[in-house]
N, C-alpha and C. Protein backbone atom coordinates (compact mmCIF):
# COMPACT_ATOMS: atom_id res chain seq x y z
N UNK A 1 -30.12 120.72 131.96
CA UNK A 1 -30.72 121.98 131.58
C UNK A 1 -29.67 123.08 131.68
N UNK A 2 -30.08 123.91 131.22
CA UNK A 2 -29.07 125.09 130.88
C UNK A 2 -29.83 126.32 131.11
N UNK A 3 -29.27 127.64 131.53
CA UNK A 3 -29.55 128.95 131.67
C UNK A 3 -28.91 129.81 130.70
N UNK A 4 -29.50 130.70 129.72
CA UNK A 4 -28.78 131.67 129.04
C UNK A 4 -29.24 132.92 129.31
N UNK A 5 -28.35 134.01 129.71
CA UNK A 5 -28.75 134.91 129.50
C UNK A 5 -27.76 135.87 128.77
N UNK A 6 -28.57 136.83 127.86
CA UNK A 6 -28.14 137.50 127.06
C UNK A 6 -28.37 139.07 127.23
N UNK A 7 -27.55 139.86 127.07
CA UNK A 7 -27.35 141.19 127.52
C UNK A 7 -27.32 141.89 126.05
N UNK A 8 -28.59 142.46 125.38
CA UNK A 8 -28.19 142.68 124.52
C UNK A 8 -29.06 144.34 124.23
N UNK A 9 -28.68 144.87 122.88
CA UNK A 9 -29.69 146.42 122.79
C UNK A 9 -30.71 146.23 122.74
N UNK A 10 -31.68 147.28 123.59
CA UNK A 10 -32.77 147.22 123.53
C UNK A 10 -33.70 146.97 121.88
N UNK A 11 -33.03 147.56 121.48
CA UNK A 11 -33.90 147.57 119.70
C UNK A 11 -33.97 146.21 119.36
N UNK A 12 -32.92 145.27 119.61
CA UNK A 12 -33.05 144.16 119.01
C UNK A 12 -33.88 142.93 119.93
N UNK A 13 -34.24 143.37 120.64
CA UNK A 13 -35.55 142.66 121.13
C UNK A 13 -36.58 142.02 120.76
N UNK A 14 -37.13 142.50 119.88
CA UNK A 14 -38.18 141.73 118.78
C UNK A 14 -37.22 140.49 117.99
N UNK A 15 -36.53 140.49 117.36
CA UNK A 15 -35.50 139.60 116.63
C UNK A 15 -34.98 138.74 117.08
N UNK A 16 -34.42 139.06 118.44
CA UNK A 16 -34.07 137.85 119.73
C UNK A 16 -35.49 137.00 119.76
N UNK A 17 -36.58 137.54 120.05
CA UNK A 17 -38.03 137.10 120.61
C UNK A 17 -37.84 136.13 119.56
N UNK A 18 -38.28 136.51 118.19
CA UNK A 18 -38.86 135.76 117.09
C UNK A 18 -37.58 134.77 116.58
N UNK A 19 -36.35 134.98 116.78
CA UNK A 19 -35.32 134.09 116.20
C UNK A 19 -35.32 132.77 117.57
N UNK A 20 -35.68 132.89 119.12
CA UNK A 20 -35.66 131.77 119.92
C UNK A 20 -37.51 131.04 119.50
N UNK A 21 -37.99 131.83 119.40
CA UNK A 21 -39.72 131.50 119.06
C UNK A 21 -39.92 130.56 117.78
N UNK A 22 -38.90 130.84 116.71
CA UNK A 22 -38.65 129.54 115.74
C UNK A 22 -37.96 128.55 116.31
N UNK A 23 -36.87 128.37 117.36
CA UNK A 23 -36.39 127.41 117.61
C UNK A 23 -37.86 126.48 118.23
N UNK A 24 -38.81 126.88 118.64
CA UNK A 24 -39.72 126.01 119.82
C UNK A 24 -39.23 126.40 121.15
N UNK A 25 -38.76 127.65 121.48
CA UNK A 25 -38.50 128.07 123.14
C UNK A 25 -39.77 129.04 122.78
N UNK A 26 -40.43 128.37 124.22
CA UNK A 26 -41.38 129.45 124.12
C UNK A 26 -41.58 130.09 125.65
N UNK A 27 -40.96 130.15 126.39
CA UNK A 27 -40.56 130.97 127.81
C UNK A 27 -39.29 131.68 127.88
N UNK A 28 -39.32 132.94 128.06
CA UNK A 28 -38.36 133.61 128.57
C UNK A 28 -38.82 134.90 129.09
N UNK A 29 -37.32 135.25 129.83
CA UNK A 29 -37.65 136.77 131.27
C UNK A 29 -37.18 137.45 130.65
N UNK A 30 -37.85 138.81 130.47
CA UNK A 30 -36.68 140.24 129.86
C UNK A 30 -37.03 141.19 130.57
N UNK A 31 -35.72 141.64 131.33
CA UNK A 31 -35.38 143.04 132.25
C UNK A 31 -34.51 144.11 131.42
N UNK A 32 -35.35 145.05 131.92
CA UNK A 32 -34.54 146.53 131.22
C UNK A 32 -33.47 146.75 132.17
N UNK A 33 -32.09 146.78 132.25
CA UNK A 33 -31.17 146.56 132.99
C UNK A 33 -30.08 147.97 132.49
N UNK A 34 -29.35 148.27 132.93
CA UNK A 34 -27.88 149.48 132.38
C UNK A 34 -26.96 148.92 132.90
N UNK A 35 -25.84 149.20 132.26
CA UNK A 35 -24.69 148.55 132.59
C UNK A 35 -23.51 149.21 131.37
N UNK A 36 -22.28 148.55 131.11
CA UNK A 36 -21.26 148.84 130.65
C UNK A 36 -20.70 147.94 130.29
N UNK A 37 -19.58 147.86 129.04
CA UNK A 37 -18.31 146.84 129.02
C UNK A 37 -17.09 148.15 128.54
N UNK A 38 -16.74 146.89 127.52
CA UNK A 38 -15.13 148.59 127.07
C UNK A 38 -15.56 149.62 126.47
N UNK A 39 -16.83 149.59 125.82
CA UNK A 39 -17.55 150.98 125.81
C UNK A 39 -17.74 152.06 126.81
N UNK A 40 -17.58 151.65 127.95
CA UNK A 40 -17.59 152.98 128.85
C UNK A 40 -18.20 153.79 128.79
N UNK A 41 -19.51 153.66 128.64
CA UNK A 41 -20.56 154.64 128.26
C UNK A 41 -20.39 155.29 127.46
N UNK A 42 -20.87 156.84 127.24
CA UNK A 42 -20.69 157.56 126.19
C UNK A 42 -21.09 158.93 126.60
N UNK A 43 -20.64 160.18 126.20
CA UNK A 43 -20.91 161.58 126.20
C UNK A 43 -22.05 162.42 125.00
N UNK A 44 -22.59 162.67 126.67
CA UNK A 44 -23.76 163.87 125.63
C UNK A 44 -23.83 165.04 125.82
N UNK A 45 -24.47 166.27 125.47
CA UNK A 45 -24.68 167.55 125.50
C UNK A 45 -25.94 167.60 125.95
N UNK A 46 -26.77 168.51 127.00
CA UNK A 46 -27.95 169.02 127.37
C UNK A 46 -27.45 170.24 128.00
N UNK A 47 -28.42 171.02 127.25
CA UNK A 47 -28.40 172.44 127.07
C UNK A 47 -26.87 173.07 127.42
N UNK A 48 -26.25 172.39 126.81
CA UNK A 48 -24.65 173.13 126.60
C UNK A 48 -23.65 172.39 127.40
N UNK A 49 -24.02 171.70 128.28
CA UNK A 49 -23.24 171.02 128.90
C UNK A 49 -22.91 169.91 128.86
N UNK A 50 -21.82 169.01 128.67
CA UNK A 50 -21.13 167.59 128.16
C UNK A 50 -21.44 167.03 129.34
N UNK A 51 -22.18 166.04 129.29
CA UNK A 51 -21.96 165.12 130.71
C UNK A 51 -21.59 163.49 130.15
N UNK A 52 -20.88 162.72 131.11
CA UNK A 52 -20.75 161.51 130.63
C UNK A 52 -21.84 160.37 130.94
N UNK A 53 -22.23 159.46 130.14
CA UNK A 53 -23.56 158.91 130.70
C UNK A 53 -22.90 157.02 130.74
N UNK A 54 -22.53 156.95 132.37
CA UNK A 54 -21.83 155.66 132.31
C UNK A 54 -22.50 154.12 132.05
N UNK A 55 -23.64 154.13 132.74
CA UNK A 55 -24.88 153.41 132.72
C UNK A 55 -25.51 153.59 131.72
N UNK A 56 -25.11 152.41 130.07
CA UNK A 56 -26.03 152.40 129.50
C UNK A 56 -27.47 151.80 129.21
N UNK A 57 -28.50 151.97 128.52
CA UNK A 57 -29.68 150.70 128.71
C UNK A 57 -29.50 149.91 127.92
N UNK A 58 -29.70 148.62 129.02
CA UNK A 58 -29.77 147.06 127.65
C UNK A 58 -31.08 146.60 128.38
N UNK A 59 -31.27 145.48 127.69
CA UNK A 59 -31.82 144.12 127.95
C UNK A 59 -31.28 142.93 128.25
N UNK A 60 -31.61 142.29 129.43
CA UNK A 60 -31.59 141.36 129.48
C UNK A 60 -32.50 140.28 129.44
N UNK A 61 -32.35 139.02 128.24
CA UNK A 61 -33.43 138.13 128.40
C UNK A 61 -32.47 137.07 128.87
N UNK A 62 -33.62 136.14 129.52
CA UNK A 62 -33.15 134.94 130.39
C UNK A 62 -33.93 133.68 129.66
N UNK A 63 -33.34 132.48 129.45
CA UNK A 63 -33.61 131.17 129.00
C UNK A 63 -33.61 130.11 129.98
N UNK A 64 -34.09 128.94 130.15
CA UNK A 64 -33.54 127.65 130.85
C UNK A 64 -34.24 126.53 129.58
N UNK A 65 -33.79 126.19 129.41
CA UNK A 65 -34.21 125.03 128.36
C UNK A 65 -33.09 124.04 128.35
N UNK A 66 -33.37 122.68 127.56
CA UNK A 66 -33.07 121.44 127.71
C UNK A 66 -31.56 121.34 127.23
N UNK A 67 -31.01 120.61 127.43
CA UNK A 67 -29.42 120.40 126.99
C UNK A 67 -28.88 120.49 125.24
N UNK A 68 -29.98 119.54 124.73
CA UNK A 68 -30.27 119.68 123.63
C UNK A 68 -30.17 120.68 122.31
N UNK A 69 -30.71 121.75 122.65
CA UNK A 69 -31.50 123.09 121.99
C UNK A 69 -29.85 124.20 122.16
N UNK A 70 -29.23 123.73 123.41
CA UNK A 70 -28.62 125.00 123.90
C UNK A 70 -27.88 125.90 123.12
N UNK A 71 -26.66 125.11 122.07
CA UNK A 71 -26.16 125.78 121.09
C UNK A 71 -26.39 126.55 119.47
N UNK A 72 -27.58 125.36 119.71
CA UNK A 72 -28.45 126.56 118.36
C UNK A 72 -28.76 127.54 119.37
N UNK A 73 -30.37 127.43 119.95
CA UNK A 73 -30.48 129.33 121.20
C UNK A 73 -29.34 129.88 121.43
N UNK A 74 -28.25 129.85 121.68
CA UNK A 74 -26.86 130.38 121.74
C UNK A 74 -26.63 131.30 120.85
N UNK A 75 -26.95 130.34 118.90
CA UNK A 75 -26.22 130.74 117.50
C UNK A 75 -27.26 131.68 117.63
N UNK A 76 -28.97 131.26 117.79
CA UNK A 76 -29.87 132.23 117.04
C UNK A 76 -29.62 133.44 118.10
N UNK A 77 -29.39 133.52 119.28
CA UNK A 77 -29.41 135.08 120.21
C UNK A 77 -28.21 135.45 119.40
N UNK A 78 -26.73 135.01 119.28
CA UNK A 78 -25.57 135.75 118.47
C UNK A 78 -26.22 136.45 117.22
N UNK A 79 -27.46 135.87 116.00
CA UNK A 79 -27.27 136.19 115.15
C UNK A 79 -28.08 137.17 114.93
N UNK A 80 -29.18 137.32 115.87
CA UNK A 80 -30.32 137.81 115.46
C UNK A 80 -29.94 139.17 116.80
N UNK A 81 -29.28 139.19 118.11
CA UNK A 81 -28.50 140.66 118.20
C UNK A 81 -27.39 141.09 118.00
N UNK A 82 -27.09 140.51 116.52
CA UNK A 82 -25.61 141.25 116.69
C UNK A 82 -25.70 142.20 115.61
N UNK A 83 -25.10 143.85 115.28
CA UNK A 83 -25.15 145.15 114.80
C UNK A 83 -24.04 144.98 113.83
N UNK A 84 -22.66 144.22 114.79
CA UNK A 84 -21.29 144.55 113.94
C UNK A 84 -20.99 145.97 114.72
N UNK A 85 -21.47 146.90 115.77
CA UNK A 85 -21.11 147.93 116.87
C UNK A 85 -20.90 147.37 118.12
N UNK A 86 -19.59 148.22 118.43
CA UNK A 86 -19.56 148.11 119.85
C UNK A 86 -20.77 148.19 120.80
N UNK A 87 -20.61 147.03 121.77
CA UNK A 87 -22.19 147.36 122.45
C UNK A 87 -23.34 146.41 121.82
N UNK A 88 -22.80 145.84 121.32
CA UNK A 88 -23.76 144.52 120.76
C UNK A 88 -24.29 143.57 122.11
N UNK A 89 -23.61 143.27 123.40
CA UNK A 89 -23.66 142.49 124.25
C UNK A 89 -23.01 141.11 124.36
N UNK A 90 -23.51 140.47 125.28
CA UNK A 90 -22.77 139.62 125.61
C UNK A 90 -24.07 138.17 125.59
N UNK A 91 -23.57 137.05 125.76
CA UNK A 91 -24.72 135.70 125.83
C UNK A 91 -23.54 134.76 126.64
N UNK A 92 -23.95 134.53 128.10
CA UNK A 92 -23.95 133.57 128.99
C UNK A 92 -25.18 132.28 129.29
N UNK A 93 -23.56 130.74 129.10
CA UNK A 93 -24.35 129.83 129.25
C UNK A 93 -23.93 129.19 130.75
N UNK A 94 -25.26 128.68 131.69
CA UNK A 94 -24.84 128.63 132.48
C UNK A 94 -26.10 126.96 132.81
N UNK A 95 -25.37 126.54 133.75
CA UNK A 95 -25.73 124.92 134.19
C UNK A 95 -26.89 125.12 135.03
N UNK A 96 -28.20 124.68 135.07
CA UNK A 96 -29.07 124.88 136.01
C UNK A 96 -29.29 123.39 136.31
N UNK A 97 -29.42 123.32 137.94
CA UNK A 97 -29.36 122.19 138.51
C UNK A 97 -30.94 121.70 139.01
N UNK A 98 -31.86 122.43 138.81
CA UNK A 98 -33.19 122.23 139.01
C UNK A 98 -33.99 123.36 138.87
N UNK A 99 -34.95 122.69 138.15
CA UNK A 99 -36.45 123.81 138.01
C UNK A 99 -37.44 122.69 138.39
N UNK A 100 -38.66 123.65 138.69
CA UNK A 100 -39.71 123.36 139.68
C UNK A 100 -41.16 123.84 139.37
N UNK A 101 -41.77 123.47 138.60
CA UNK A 101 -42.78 124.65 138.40
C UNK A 101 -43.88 124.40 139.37
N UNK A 102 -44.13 125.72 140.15
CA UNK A 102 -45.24 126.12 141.22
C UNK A 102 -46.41 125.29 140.97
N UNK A 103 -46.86 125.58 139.94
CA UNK A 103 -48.20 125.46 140.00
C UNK A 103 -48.79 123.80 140.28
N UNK A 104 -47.80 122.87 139.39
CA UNK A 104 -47.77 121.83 139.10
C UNK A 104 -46.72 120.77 139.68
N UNK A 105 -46.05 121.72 140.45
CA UNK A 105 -44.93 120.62 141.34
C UNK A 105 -44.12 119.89 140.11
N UNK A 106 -44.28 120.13 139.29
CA UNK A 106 -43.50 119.35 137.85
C UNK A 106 -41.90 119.68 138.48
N UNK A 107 -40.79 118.38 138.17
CA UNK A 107 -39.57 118.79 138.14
C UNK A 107 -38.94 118.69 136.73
N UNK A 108 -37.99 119.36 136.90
CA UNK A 108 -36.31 118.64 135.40
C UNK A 108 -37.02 119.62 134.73
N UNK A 109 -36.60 118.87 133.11
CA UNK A 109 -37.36 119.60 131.81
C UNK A 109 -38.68 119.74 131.50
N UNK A 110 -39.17 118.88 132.30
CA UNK A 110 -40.82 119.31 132.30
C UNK A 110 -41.52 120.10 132.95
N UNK A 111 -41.05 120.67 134.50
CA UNK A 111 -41.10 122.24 134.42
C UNK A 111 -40.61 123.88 133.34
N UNK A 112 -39.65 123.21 132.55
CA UNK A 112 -39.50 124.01 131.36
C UNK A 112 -40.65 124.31 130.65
């Protein structure tokens, strides 16, 4: 099993949803999160004054699904948030060594 999570603009949220929702993933976590890369935030004006705003807002959604699936969910999060702007985000794949689901004591991919 595998973990992805993807750091991406808030707007493109719906598109992420519906581009993993055709693959057959049908669980995932999304946190409203701020953060930065070489964008370095960005400068605004309120009521006359420039301030720099370092902490921007993203999203983060989170995946665990089967070994299988991982590099398409990978292609469809690249294709369905990416702008072609700086600030598009980032998509981390990462190894999960066990899931468990509560309710059902289920282990492996069948807690997925």
């Amino acid at each position: 099993m595998k973990k992805i999570e993807a750091i991406i603009k808030p707007f493109k949220l719906e598109e992420v949803r519906e581009a993993l929702t055709a693959l057959g993933i049908e669980g995932m976590t999304v946190s409203e999160v701020r953060g930065f890369g070489r964008q370095k935030g960005h400068t605004e004006i309120y009521r006359g004054s420039e301030y720099t705003v370092d902490f921007l807002p993203k999203i983060k959604v989170e995946i665990v699904i089967p070994d299988g699936v991982v590099d398409s969910a990978a292609a469809a999060v690249v294709k369905a948030a990416k702008t072609g702007k700086i600030g598009d985000g980032k998509v981390f794949v990462m190894d999960v060594e066990r899931a468990i689901r509560i309710r059902t004591g289920e282990t492996g991919e069948e807690a997925i």
